[in-house]
Protein backbone atom coordinates (compact mmCIF):
# COMPACT_ATOMS: atom_id res chain seq x y z
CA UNK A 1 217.37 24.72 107.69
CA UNK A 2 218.23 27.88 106.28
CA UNK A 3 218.52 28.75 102.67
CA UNK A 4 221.92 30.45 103.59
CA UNK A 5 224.54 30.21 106.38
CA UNK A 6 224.89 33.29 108.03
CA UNK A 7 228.00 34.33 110.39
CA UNK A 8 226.70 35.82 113.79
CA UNK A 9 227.19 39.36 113.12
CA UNK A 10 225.07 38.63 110.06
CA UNK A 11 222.34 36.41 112.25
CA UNK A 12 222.18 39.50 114.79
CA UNK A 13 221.56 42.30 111.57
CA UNK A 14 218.50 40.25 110.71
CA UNK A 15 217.75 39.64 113.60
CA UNK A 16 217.32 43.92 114.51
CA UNK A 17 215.86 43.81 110.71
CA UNK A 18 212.70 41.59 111.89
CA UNK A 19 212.87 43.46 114.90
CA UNK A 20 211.82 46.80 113.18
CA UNK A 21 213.40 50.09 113.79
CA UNK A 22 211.83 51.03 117.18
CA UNK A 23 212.82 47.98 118.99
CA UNK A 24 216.00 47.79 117.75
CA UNK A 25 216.41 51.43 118.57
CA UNK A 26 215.96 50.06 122.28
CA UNK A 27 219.02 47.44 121.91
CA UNK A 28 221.02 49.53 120.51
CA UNK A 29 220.98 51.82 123.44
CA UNK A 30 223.16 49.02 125.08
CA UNK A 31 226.02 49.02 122.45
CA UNK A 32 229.27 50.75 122.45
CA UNK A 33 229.92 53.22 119.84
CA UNK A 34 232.26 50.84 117.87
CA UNK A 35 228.95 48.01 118.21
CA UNK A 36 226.60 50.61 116.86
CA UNK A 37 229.02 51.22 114.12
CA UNK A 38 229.90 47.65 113.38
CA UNK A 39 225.65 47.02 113.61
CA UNK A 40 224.97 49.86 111.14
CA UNK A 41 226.95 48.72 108.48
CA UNK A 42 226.02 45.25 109.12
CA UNK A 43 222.41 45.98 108.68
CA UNK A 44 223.20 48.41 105.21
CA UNK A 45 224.92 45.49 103.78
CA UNK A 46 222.57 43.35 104.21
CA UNK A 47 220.78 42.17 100.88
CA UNK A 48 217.51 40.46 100.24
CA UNK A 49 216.45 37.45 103.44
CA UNK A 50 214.05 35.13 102.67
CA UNK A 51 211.40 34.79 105.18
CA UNK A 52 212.22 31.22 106.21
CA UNK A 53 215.38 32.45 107.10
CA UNK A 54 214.15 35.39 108.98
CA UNK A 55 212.10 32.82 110.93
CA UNK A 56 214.61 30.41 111.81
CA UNK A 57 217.34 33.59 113.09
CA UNK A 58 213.94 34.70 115.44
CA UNK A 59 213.62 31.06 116.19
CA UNK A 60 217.32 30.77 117.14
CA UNK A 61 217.47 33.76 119.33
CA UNK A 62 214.21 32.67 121.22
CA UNK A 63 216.04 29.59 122.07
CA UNK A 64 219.28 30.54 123.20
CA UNK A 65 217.46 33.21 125.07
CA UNK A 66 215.29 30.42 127.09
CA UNK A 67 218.04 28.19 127.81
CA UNK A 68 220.16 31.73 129.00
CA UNK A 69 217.23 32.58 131.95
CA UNK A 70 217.74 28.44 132.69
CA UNK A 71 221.18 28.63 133.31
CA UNK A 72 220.42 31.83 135.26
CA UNK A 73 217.64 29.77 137.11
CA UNK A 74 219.84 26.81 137.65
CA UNK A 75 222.93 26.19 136.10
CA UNK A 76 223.84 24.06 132.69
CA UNK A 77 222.75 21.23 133.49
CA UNK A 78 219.58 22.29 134.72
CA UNK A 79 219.21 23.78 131.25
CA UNK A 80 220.50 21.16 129.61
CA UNK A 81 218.26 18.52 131.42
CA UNK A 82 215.02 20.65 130.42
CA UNK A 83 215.98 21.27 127.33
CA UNK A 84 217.00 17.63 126.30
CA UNK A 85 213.19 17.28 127.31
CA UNK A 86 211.73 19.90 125.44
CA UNK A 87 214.05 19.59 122.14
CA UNK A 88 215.82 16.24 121.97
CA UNK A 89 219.60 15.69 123.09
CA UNK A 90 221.41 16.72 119.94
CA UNK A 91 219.88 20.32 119.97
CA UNK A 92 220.37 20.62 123.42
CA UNK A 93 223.43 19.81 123.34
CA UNK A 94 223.89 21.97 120.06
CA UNK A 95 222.18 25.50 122.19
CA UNK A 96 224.38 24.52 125.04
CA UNK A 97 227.59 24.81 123.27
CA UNK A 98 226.76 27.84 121.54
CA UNK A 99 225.74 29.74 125.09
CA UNK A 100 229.23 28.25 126.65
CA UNK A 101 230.89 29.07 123.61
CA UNK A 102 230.14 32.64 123.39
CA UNK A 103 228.35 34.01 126.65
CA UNK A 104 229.71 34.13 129.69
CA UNK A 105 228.20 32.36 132.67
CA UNK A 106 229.29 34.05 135.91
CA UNK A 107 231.25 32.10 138.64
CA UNK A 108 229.62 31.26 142.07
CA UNK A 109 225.87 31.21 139.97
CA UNK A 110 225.76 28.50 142.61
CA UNK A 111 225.37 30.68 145.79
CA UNK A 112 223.19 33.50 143.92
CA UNK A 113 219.78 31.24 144.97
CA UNK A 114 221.39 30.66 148.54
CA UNK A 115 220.11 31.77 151.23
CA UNK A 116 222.30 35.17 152.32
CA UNK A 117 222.06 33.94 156.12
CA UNK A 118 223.44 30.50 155.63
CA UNK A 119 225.86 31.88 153.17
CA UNK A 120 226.73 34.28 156.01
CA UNK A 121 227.56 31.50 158.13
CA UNK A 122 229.76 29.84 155.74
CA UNK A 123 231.96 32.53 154.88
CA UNK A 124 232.05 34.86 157.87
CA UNK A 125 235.61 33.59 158.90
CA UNK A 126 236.80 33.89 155.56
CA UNK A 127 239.72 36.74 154.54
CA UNK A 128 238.27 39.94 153.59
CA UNK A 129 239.39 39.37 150.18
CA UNK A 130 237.65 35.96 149.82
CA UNK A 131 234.38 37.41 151.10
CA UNK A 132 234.78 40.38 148.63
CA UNK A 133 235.40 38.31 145.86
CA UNK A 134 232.04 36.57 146.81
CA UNK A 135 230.40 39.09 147.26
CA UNK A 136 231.25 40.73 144.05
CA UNK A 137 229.32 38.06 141.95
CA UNK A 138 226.04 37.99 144.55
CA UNK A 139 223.40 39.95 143.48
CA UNK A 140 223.37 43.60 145.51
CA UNK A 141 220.85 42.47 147.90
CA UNK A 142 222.08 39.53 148.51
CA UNK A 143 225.41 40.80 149.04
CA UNK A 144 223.89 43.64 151.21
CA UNK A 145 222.61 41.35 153.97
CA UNK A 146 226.07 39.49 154.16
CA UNK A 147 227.81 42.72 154.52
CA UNK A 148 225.61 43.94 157.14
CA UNK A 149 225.97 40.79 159.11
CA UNK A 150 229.93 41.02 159.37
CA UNK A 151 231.69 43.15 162.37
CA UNK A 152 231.55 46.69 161.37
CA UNK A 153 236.09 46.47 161.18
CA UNK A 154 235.67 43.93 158.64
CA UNK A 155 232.33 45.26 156.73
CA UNK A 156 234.74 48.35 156.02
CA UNK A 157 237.50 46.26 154.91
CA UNK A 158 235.32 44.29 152.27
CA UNK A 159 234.02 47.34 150.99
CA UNK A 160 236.89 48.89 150.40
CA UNK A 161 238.56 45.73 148.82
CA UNK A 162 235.52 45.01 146.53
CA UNK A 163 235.77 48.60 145.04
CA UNK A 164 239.33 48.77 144.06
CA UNK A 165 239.35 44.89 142.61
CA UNK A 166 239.81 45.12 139.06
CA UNK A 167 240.50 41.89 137.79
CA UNK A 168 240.71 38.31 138.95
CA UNK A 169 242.54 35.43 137.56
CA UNK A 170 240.01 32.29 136.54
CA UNK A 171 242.77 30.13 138.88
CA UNK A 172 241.57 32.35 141.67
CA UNK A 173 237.83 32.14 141.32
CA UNK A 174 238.72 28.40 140.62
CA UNK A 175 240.62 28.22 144.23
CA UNK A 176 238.19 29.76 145.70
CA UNK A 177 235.27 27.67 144.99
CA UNK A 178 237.09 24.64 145.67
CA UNK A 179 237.45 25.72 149.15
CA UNK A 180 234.19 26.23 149.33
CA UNK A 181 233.54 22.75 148.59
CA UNK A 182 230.72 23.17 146.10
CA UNK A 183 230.14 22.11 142.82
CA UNK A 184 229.95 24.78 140.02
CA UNK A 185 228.75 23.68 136.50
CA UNK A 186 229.64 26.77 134.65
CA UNK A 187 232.38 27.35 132.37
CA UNK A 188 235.30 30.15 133.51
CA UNK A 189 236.24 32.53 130.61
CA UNK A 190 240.15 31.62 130.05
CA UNK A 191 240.85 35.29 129.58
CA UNK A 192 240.60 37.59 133.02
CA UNK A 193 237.24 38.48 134.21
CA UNK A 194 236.30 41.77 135.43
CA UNK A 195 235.12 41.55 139.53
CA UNK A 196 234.74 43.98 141.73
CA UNK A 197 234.70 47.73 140.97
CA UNK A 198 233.06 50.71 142.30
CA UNK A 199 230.27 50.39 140.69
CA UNK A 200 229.75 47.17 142.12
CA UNK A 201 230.26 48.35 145.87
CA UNK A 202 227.70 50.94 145.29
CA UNK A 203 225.19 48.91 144.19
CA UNK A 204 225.80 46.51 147.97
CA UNK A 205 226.04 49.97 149.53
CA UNK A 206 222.46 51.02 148.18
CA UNK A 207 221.33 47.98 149.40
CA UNK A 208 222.18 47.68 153.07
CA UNK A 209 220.41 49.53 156.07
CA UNK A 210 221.04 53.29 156.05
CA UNK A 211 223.35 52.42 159.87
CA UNK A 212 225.55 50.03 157.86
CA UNK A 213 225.71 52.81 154.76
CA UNK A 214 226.46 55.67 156.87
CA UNK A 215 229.26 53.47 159.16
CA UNK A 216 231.13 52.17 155.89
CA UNK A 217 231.17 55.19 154.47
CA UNK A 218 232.38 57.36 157.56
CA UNK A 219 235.56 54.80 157.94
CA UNK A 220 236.34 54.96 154.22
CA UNK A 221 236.72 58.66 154.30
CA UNK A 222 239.43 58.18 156.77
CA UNK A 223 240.76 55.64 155.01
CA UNK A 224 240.93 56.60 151.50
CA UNK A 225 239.09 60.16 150.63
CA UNK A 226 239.28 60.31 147.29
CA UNK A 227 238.02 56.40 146.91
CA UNK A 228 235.16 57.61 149.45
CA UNK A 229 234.23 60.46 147.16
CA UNK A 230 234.20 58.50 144.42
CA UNK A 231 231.67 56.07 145.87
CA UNK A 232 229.67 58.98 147.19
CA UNK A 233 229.24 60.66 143.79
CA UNK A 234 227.37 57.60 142.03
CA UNK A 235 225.21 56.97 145.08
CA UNK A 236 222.08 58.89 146.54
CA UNK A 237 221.66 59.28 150.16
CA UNK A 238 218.39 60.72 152.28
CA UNK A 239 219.81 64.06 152.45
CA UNK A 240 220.50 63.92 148.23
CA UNK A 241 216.53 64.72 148.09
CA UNK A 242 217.89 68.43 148.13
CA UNK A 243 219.49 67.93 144.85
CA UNK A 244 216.16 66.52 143.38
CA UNK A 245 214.42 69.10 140.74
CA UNK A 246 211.04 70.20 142.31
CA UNK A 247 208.68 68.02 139.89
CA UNK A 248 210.43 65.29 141.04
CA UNK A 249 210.71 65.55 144.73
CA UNK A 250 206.47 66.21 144.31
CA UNK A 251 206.20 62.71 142.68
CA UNK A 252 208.30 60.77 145.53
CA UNK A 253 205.65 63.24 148.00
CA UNK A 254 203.13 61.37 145.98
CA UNK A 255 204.93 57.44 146.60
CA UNK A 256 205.71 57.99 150.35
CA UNK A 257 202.73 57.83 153.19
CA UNK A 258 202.69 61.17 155.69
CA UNK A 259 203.61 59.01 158.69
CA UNK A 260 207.09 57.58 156.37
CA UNK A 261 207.74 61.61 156.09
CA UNK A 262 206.86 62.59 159.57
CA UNK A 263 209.33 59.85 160.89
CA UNK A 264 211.88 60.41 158.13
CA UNK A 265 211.69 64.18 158.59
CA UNK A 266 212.11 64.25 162.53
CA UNK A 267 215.55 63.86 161.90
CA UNK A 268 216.60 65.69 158.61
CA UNK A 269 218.57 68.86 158.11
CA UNK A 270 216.76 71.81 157.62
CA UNK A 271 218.03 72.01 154.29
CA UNK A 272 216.16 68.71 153.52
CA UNK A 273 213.04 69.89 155.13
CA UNK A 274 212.94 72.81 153.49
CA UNK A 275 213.26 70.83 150.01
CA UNK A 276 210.79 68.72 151.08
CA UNK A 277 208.16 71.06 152.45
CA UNK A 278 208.39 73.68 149.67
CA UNK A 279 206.79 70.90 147.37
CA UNK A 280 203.41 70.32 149.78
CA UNK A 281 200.22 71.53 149.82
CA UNK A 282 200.38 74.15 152.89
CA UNK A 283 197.75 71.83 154.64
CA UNK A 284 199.90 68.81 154.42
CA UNK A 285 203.29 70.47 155.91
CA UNK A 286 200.97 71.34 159.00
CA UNK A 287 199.68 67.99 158.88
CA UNK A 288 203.32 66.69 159.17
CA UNK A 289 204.65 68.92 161.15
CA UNK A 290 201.62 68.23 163.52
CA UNK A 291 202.79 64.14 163.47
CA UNK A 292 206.50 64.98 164.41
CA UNK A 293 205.15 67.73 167.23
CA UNK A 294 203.13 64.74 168.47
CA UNK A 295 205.23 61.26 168.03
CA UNK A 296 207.45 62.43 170.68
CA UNK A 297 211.31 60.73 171.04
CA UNK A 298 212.02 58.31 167.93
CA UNK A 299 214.38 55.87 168.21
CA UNK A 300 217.53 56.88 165.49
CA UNK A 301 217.43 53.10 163.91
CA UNK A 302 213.53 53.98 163.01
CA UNK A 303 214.70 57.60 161.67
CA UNK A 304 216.91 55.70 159.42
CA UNK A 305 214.31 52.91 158.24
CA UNK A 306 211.88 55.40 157.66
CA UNK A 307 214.95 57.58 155.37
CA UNK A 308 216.02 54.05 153.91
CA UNK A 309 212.18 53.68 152.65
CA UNK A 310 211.66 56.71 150.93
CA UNK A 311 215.48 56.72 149.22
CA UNK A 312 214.44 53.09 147.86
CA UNK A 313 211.34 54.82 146.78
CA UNK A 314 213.70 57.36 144.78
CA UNK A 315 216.15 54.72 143.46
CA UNK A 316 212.76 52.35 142.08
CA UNK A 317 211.37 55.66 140.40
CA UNK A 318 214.07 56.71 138.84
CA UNK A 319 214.54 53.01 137.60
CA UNK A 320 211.48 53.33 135.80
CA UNK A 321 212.36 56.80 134.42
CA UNK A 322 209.62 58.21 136.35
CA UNK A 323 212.81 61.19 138.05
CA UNK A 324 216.40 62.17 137.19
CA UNK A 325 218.99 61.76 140.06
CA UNK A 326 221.68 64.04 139.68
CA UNK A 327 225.39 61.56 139.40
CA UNK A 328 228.27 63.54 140.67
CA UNK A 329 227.41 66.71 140.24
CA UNK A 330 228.76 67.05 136.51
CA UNK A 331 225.75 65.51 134.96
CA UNK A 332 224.07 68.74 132.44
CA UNK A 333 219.78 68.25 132.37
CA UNK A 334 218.03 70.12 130.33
């Protein structure tokens, strides 16, 4: 028990307390402006917190924060089930609520572990908007291997109707799952929930093969420009290397095999070659330029895989901070 009963907002300032400055300087690089605000003077009105309490606020978090990645793993009453085990049925029960209460659990969690081709199987006669509601709440890969599965009319269609979806009713998603006959053990936020969004088709579109990319994209410019352009702008294609500063074109050189660049290469722009080569050692650019000379006719599907390989290489470095990618050409680095 704690000597005092702290509100939440009080629970999470001691919480960043224990934490120490340079951690919480980390979390707080995922709050709004109003959050940080709101934190700040949370944390400068905060008076003297005996260590028990400090311990049981740690405590707290570490819990809800288990039974969060079991829900993720397997729904509530997964969590609940191991919990009940590992803490009794009253403070299961108690963690539960408070998760339910205050995070939200996304819809379809069911279909997240599913296996995409199965799922594929299930859905593929499904309206465009069903699917893209689906697909919306998969995770991008998952979602990527569904989309490249459909007819190329339709893959279009669900791209386009997953990036302008805004907001969906809770008696939609409900609908929905019940025609899919499954059983979902989360709870739906009463209020509307977010789905969709062009964020969210960008992330499937970085996903799929480069011949799926390149196809969706091409019929959404006809379709809708300035919704094409907007996709286009937060994504990075093979022939983006070109907007790459030099020190970080050298370490994707460094990532990517010579054979991956001789293949990927055959069919670039000059542009891109150029980029490319002006970043190797003289010796390797003959070396490459040797492997294309020799490889004779490449299929364009290999092309492609080989571009797809080394843009996934990009996307993971610059996931790990290791390189900058330019977003739609407004972005200032210094």
């Amino acid at each position: 028990m704690m000597n005092k009963q702290y509100n939440g907002k009080e629970k999470a300032a001691i919480f960043l307390i224990t934490l120490g400055p340079e951690k919480s300087a980390k979390i707080f690089k995922y709050f709004s402006d109003e959050e940080i605000e709101e934190m700040t003077l949370q944390i400068a009105n905060m008076r003297m917190v005996s260590s028990k309490d400090k311990d049981k606020v740690m405590e707290d978090f570490y819990q809800l924060a288990v039974a969060q990645e079991y829900i993720s793993e397997g729904g509530i009453n997964y969590a609940k089930e191991i919990l009940v085990k590992a803490l009794g049925e009253e403070k299961a029960i108690e963690i539960i609520n408070k998760l339910t209460s205050s995070l939200y659990v996304r819809p379809f969690e069911f279909i997240r572990k599913a296996d995409p081709n199965q799922l594929f199987n299930y859905i593929e006669n499904e309206h465009p908007q069903t699917i893209a509601l689906i697909l919306s709440y998969l995770r991008p890969d998952q979602a990527a291997k569904i989309l490249s599965s459909l007819p190329q009319e339709k893959q279009v269609e669900v791209a386009r109707r997953i990036a302008v979806m805004d907001r969906t009713s809770p008696d939609v998603i409900k609908e929905v799952e019940r025609v899919l006959e499954t059983k979902f053990s989360g709870i739906l936020s009463q209020d509307f929930t977010s789905t969709g969004g062009i964020q969210n088709v960008v992330d499937i579109l970085n996903s799929v093969d480069r011949g799926t990319e390149k196809y969706i994209m091409e019929r959404l410019e006809r379709i809708d420009t300035e919704l094409s352009e907007e996709i286009r702008k937060r994504m990075f294609v093979f022939e983006d290397i070109i907007t790459l500063d030099n020190k970080s074109i050298q370490r994707v050189i460094r990532e990517v095999n010579n054979s991956q660049w001789a293949i990927a290469l055959k069919g670039a722009s000059e542009e891109v070659k150029e980029a490319v080569f002006s970043n190797m050692s003289k010796r390797l650019v003959e070396m490459i330029n040797e492997d294309i000379e020799f490889m004779g006719p490449v299929r364009l599907r290999d092309i492609e895989e080989a571009q797809q390989a080394i843009v996934n290489v990009i996307r993971r470095l610059e996931e790990e901070g290791e390189i900058i990618i330019p977003r739609g050409g407004a972005e200032i680095i210094v």
